[in-house]
Protein backbone atom coordinates (compact mmCIF):
# COMPACT_ATOMS: atom_id res chain seq x y z
CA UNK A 1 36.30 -3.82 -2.56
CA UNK A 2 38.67 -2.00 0.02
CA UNK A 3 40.70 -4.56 1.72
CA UNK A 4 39.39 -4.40 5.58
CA UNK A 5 40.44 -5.92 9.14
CA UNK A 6 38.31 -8.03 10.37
CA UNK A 7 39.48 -6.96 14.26
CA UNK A 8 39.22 -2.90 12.74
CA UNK A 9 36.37 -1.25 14.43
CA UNK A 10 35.88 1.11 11.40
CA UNK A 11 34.97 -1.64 9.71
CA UNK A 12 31.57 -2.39 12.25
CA UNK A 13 30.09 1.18 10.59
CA UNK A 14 30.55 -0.02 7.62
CA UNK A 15 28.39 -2.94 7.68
CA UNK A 16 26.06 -0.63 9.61
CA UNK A 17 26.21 1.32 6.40
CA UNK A 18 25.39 -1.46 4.41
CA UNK A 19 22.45 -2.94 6.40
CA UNK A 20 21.07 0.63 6.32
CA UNK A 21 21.64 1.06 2.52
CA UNK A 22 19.28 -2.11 1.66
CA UNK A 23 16.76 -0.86 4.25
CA UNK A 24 17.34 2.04 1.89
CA UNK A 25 16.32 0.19 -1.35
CA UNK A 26 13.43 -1.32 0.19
CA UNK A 27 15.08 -4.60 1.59
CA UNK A 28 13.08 -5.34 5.02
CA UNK A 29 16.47 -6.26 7.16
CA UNK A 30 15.70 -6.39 10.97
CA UNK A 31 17.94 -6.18 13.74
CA UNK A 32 18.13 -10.06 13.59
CA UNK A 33 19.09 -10.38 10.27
CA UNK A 34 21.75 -7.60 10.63
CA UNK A 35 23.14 -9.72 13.86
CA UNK A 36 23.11 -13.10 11.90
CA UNK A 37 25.32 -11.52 9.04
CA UNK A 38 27.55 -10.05 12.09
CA UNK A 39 28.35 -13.07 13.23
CA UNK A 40 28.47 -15.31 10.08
CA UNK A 41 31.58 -12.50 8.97
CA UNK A 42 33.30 -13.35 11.80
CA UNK A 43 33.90 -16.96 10.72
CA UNK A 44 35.02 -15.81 7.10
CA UNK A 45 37.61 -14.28 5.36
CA UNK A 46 35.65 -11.04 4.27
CA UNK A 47 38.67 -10.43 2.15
CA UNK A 48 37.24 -13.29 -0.02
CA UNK A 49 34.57 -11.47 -2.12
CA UNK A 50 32.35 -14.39 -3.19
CA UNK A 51 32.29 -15.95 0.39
CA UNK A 52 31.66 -12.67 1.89
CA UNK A 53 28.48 -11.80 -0.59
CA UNK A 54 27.15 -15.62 -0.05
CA UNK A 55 26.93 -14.75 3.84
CA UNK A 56 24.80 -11.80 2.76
CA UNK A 57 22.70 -13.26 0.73
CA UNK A 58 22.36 -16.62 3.40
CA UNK A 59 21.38 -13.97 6.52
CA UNK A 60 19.95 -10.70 4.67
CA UNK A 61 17.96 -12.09 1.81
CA UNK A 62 13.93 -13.26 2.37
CA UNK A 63 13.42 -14.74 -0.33
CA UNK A 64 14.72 -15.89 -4.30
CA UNK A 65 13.69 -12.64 -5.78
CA UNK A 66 15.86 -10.68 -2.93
CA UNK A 67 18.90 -12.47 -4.21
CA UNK A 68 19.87 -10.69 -7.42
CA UNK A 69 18.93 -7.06 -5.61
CA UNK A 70 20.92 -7.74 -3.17
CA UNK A 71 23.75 -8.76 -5.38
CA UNK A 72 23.40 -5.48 -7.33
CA UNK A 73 23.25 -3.42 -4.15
CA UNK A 74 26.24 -4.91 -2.54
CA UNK A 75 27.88 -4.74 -5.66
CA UNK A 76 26.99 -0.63 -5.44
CA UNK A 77 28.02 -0.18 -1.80
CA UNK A 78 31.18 -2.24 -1.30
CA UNK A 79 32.77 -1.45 -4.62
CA UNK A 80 33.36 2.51 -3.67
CA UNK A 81 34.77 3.38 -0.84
CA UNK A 82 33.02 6.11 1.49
CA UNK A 83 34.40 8.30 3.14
CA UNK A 84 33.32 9.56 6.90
CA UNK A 85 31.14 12.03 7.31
CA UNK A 86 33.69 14.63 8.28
CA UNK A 87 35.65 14.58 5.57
CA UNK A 88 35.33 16.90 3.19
CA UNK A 89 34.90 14.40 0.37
CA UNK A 90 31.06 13.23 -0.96
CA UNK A 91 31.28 10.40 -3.40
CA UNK A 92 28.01 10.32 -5.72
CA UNK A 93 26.97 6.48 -6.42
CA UNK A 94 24.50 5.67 -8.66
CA UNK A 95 21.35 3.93 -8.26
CA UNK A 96 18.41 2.68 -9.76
CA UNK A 97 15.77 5.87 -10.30
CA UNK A 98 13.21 5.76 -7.62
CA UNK A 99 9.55 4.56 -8.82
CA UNK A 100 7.85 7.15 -10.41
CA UNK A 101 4.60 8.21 -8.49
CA UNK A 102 1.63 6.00 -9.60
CA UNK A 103 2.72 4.27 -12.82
CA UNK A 104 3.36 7.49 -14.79
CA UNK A 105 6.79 7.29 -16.52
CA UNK A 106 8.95 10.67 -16.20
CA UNK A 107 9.83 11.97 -19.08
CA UNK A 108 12.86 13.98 -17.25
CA UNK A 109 16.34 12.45 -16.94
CA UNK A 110 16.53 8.64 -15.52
CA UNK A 111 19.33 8.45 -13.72
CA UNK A 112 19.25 9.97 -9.81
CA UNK A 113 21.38 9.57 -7.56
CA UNK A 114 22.71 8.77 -4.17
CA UNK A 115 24.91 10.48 -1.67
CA UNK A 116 25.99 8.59 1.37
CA UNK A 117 28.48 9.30 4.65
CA UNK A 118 29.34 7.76 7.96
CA UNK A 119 29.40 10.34 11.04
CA UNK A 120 31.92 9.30 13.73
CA UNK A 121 28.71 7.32 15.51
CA UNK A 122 28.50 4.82 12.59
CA UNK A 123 25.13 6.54 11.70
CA UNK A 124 24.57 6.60 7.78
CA UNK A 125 23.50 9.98 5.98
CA UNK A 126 21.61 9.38 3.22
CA UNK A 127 20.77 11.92 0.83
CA UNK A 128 18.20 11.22 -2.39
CA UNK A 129 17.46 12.87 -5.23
CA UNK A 130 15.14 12.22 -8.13
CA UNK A 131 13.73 13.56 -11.68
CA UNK A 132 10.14 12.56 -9.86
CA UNK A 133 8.92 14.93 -7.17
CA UNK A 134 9.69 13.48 -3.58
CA UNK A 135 7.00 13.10 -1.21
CA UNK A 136 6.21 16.70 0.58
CA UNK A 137 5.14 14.95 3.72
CA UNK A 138 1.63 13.72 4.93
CA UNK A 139 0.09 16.83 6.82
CA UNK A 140 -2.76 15.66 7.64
CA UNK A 141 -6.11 17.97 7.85
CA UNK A 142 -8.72 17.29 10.11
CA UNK A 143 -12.54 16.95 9.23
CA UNK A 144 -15.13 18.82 10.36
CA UNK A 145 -16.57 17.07 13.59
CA UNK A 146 -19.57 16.06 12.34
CA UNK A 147 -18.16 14.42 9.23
CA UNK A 148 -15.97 12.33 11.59
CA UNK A 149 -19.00 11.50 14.12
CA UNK A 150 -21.04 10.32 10.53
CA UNK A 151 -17.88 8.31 9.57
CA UNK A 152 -18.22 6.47 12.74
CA UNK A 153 -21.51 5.87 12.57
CA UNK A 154 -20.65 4.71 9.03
CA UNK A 155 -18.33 2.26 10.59
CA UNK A 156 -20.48 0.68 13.40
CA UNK A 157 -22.94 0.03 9.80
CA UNK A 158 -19.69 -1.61 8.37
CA UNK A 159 -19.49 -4.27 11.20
CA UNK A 160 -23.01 -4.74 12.10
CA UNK A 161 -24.61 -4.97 8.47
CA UNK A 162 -21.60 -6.51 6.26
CA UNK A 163 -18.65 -7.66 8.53
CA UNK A 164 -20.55 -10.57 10.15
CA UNK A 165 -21.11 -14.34 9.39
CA UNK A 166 -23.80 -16.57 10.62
CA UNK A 167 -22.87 -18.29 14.21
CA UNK A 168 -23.34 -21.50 15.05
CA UNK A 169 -25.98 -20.53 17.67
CA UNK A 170 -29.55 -19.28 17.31
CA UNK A 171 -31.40 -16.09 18.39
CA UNK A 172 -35.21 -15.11 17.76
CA UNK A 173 -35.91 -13.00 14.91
CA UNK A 174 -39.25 -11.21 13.57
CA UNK A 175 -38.80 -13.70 10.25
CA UNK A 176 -36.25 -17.09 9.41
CA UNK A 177 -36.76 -20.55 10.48
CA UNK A 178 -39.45 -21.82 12.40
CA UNK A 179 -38.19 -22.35 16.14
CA UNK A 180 -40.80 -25.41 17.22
CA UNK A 181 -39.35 -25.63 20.67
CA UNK A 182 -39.78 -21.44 20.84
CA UNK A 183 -43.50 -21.91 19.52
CA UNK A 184 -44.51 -25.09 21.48
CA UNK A 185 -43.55 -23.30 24.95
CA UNK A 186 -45.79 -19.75 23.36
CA UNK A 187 -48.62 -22.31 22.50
CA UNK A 188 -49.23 -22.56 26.21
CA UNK A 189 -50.55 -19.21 26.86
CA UNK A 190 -53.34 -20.04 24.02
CA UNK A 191 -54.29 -23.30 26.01
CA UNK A 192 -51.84 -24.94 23.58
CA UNK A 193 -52.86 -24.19 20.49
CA UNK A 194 -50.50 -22.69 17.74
CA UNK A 195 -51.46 -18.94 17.62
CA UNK A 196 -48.60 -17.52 16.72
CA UNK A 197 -45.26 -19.11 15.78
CA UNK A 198 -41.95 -18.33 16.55
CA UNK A 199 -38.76 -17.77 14.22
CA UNK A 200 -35.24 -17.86 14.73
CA UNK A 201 -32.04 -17.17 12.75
CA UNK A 202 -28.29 -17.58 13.25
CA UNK A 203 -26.54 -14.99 15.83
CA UNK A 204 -24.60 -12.91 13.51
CA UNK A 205 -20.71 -12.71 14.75
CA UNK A 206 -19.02 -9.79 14.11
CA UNK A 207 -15.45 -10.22 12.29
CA UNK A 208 -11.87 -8.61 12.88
CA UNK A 209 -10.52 -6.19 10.82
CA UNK A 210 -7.45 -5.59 9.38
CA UNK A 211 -6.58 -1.94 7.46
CA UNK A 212 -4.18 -1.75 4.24
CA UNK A 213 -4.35 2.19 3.92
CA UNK A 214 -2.47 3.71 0.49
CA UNK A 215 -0.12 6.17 0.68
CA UNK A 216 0.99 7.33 -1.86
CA UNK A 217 1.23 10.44 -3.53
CA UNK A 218 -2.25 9.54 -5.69
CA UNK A 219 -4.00 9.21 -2.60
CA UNK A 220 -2.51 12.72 -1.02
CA UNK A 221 -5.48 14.53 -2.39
CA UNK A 222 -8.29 12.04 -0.34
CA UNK A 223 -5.44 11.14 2.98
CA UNK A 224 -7.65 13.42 5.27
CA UNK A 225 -11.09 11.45 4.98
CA UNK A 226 -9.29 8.24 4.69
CA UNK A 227 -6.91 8.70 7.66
CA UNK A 228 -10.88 9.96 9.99
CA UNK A 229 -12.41 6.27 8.20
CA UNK A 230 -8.96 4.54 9.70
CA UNK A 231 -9.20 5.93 12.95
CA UNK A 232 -13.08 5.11 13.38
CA UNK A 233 -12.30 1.24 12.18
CA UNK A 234 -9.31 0.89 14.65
CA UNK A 235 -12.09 3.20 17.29
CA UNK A 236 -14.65 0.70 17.44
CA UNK A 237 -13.11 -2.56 16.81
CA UNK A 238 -9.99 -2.01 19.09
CA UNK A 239 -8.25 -5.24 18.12
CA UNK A 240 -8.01 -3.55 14.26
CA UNK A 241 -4.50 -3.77 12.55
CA UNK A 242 -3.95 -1.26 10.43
CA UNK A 243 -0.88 -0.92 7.73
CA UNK A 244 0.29 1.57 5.69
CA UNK A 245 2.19 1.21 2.33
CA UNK A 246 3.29 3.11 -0.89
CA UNK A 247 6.41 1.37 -2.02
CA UNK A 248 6.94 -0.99 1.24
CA UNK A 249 4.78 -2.03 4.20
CA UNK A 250 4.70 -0.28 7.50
CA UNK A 251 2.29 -0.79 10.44
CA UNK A 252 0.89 1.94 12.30
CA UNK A 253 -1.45 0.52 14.50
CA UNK A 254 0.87 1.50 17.53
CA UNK A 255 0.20 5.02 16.22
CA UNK A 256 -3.57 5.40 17.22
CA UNK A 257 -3.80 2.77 20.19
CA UNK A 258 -5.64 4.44 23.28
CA UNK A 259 -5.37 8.26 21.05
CA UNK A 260 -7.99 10.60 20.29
CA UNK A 261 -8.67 11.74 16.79
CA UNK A 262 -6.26 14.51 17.13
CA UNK A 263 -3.26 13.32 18.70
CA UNK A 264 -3.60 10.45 16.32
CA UNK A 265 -3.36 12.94 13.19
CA UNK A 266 -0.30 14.22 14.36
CA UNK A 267 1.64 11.14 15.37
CA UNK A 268 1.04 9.51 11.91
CA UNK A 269 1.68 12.75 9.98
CA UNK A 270 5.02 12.75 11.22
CA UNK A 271 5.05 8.77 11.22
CA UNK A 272 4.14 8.83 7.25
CA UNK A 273 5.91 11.88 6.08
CA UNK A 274 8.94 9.78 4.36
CA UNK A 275 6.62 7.57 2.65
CA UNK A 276 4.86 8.38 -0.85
CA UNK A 277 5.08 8.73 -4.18
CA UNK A 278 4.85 5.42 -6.34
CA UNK A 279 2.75 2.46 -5.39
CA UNK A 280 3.46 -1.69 -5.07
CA UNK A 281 0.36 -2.99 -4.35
CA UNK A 282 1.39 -6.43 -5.46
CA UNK A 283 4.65 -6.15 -3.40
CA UNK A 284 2.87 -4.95 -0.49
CA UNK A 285 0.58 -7.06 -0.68
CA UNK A 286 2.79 -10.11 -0.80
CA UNK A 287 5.06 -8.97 2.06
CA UNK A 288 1.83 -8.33 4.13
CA UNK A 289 1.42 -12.14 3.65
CA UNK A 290 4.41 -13.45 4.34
CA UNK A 291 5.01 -11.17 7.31
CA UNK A 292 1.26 -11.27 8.75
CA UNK A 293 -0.53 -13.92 6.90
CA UNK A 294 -0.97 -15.46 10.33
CA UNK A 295 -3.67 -12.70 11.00
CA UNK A 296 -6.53 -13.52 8.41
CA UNK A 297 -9.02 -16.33 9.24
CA UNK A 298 -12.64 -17.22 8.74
CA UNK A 299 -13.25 -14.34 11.08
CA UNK A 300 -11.25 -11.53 9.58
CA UNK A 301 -12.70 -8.73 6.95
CA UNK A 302 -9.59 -7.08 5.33
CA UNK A 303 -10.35 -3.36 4.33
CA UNK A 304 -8.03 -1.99 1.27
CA UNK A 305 -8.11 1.82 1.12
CA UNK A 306 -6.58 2.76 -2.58
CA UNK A 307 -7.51 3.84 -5.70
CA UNK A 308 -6.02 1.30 -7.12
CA UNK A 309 -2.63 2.85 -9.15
CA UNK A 310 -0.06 -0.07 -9.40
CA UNK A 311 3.60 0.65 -11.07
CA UNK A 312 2.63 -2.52 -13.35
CA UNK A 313 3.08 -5.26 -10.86
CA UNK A 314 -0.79 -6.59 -11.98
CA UNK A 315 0.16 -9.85 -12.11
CA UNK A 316 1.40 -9.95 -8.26
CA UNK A 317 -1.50 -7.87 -7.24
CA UNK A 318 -3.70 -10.64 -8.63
CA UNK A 319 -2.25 -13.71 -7.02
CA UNK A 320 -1.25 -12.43 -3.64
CA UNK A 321 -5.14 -10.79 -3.38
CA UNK A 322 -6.81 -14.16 -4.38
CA UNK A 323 -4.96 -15.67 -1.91
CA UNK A 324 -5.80 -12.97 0.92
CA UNK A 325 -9.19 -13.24 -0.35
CA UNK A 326 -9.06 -17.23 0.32
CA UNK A 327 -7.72 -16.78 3.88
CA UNK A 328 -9.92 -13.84 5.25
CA UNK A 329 -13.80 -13.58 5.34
CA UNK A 330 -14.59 -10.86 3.76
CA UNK A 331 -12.50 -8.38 1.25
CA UNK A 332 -13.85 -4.83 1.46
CA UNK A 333 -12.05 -2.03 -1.18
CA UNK A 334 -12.38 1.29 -0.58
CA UNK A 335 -12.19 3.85 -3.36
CA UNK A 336 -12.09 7.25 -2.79
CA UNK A 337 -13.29 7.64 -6.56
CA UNK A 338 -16.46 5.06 -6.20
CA UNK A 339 -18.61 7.56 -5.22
CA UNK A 340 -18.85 9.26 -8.56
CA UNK A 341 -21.72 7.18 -10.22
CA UNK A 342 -19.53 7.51 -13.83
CA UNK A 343 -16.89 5.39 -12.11
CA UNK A 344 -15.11 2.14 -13.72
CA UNK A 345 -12.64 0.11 -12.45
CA UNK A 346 -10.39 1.26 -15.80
CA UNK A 347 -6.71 0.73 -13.45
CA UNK A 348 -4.99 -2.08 -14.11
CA UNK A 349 -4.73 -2.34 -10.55
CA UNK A 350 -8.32 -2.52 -10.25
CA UNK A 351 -9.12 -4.60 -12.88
CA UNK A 352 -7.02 -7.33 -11.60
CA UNK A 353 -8.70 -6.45 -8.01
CA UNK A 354 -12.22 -6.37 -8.52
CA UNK A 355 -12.71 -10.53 -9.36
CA UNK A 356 -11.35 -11.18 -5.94
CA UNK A 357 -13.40 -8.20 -4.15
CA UNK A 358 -16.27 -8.79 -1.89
CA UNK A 359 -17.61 -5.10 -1.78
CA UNK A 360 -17.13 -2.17 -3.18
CA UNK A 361 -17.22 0.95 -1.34
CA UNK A 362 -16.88 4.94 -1.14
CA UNK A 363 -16.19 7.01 1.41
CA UNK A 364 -19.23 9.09 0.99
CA UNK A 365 -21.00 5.27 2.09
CA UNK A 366 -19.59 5.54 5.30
CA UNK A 367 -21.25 8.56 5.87
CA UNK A 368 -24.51 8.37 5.01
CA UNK A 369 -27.26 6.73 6.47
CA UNK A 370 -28.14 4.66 3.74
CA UNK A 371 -24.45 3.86 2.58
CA UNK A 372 -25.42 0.37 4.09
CA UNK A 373 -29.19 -0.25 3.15
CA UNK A 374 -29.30 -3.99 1.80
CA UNK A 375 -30.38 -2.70 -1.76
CA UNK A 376 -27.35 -0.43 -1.72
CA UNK A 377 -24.93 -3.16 -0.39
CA UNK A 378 -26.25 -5.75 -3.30
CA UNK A 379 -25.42 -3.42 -5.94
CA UNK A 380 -22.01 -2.67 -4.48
CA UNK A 381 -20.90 -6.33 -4.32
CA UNK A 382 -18.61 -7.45 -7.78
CA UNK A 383 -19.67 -10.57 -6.87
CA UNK A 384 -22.73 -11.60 -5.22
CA UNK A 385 -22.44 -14.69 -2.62
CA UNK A 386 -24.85 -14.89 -0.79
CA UNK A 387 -25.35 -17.83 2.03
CA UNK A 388 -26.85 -19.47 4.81
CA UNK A 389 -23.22 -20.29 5.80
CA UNK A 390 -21.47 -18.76 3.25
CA UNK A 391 -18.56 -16.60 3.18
CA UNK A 392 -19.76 -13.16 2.48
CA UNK A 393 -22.81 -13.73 4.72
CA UNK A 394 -24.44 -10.05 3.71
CA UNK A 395 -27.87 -10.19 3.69
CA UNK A 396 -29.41 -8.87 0.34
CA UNK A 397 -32.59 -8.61 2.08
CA UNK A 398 -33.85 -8.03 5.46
């Protein structure tokens, strides 16, 4: 490591560099952290190598399996010096090859690189390059108006036949449980005998939703209908949370608030257009908890739009879903490849998925009418739960 002064202002890019860099490799460093590892710097010797990289790890890393990432990347970034961006000088440091897109192995060369330079501003450059193709952006197309009209009426199905549970209060139904009181006070008109009788059932409440949305480069061939089915679930419930992720989490709910169909296409195809190629579901999956765990409850249907690729993280993908599965109401998964009736979960990804799914769905369901007929709905659950005051409160018949 290049010997710096701690009072030298050319060293603040630097560490600007660095906090950028892990951002970089996937390291999920806010503005707070970056601050905390400021300040703990200024009480150290940063000329003393091990006490410098323990203040990293103390402020920058989240959790134990951060901790030996980040020692490899600050091993990469502080052992070479770079040079500013107007020098004429690019130093090539290696890193670890970029995930290949959706668990297929390259068979090309394994070892990409990385080009980095400060500008005068302290802004890092960051130039990648890898033996897999790079993402080639997210244009999204629009659908045909009346496919997105169906996939909305698709949606309002979603909510009113299969995200619900049974309230605690009562409301009078053609068939359910005798309601005596209901009956007795009918009885009158008959000169108080019981004619007819009166039923009653619980008042179904509709749940929350929350939106994990693929993608990645597997899903690039099916992001136009999915994107329409995201913007219809964040349309009618308006409290919907919606997050994207390939190879890290990002939320995007800020990104259709209060917009149209259209404007909404074109904010997230320039929103999404560095992300893609492999997939972490597992990862994902497990930041989404410890970042917004706080947003599942008895109330809450999560909605997973993949196909289910995983770069071999099963194992992950298993736990952190049975545990989202636990928190939430309801677990819909949404395959854009269910709707071919010779379709298996054969993935590893969904094979670990589908004994902690609630319903399985295509996107063809969500647009037409009898995508959520009760027979239809039975036959699409993995696992069929059905309650008075159960969790997955979907009616087989009604």
């Amino acid at each position: 490591m290049r010997p710096e002064n701690r009072s030298d202002p050319s060293f603040v890019p630097r560490l600007a560099g660095f906090i950028a860099f892990l951002r970089v490799r996937g390291f999920a460093v806010g503005i707070g952290s970056a601050l905390d590892c400021a300040h703990a710097l200024r009480q150290i010797s940063i000329l003393d190598r091990d006490t410098f990289l323990a203040a990293c790890i103390v402020t920058l890393a989240k959790s134990p399996e951060d901790v030996p990432r980040l020692i490899e990347s600050f091993d990469l970034y502080w052992s070479t010096y770079i040079e500013p961006a107007d020098s004429k000088t690019r130093l090539a440091v290696s890193a670890p090859p970029s995930p290949p897109p959706d668990g297929v192995v390259s068979t090309g060369e394994t070892a990409p690189g990385f080009r980095i330079a400060v500008d005068r501003a302290g802004v890092v450059r960051v130039g990648l390059y890898s033996p897999d193709a790079p993402s080639s952006g997210h244009d999204l197309r629009l659908l045909d108006r009346k496919r997105v009209v169906a996939i909305r009426a698709g949606v309002r199905r979603l909510r009113r036949e299969a995200a619900t549970r049974p309230g605690r209060r009562q409301a009078p139904a053609r068939r359910g449980s005798i309601d005596f009181p209901a009956t007795a006070r009918h009885s009158l008109r008959q000169g108080g005998e019981w004619v007819e009788f009166r039923f009653r059932k619980p008042r179904k409440r509709r749940a929350e939703l929350v939106i994990l949305w693929d993608v990645s480069g597997s899903m690039r061939d099916h992001e136009a209908v999915l994107f329409a089915l995201v913007h219809a679930l964040h349309r009618v419930v308006r409290r919907t949370r919606v997050f994207a992720f390939g190879t890290q989490l990002d939320e995007v709910s800020g990104l259709l608030r209060g917009q149209s169909y259209f404007h909404a296409a074109r904010a997230a195809s320039g929103h999404l257009r560095p992300m893609g190629g492999g997939t972490r579901i597992g990862s994902c999956l497990e930041d989404f908890l410890r970042r917004y765990g706080r947003l599942l409850h008895e109330r809450t249907t999560l909605v997973v739009l993949s196909d289910g690729w995983d770069l071999g993280e099963t194992v992950r993908l298993s736990s952190a879903l049975q545990r989202l599965h636990h928190l939430c109401h309801l677990v819909v998964w949404v395959n854009p490849y269910a709707d071919d009736p010779r379709f298996e979960p054969a993935t590893a990804g969904m094979r670990e998925a589908m004994p902690h799914v609630d319903l399985l769905l295509g996107p063809r369901d969500f647009e037409t009418r009898t995508g959520f007929a009760p027979e239809r709905l039975a036959a699409r659950r993995p696992q069929t739960r059905v309650g008075y005051r159960g969790k997955a409160f979907i009616a087989a018949s009604q």
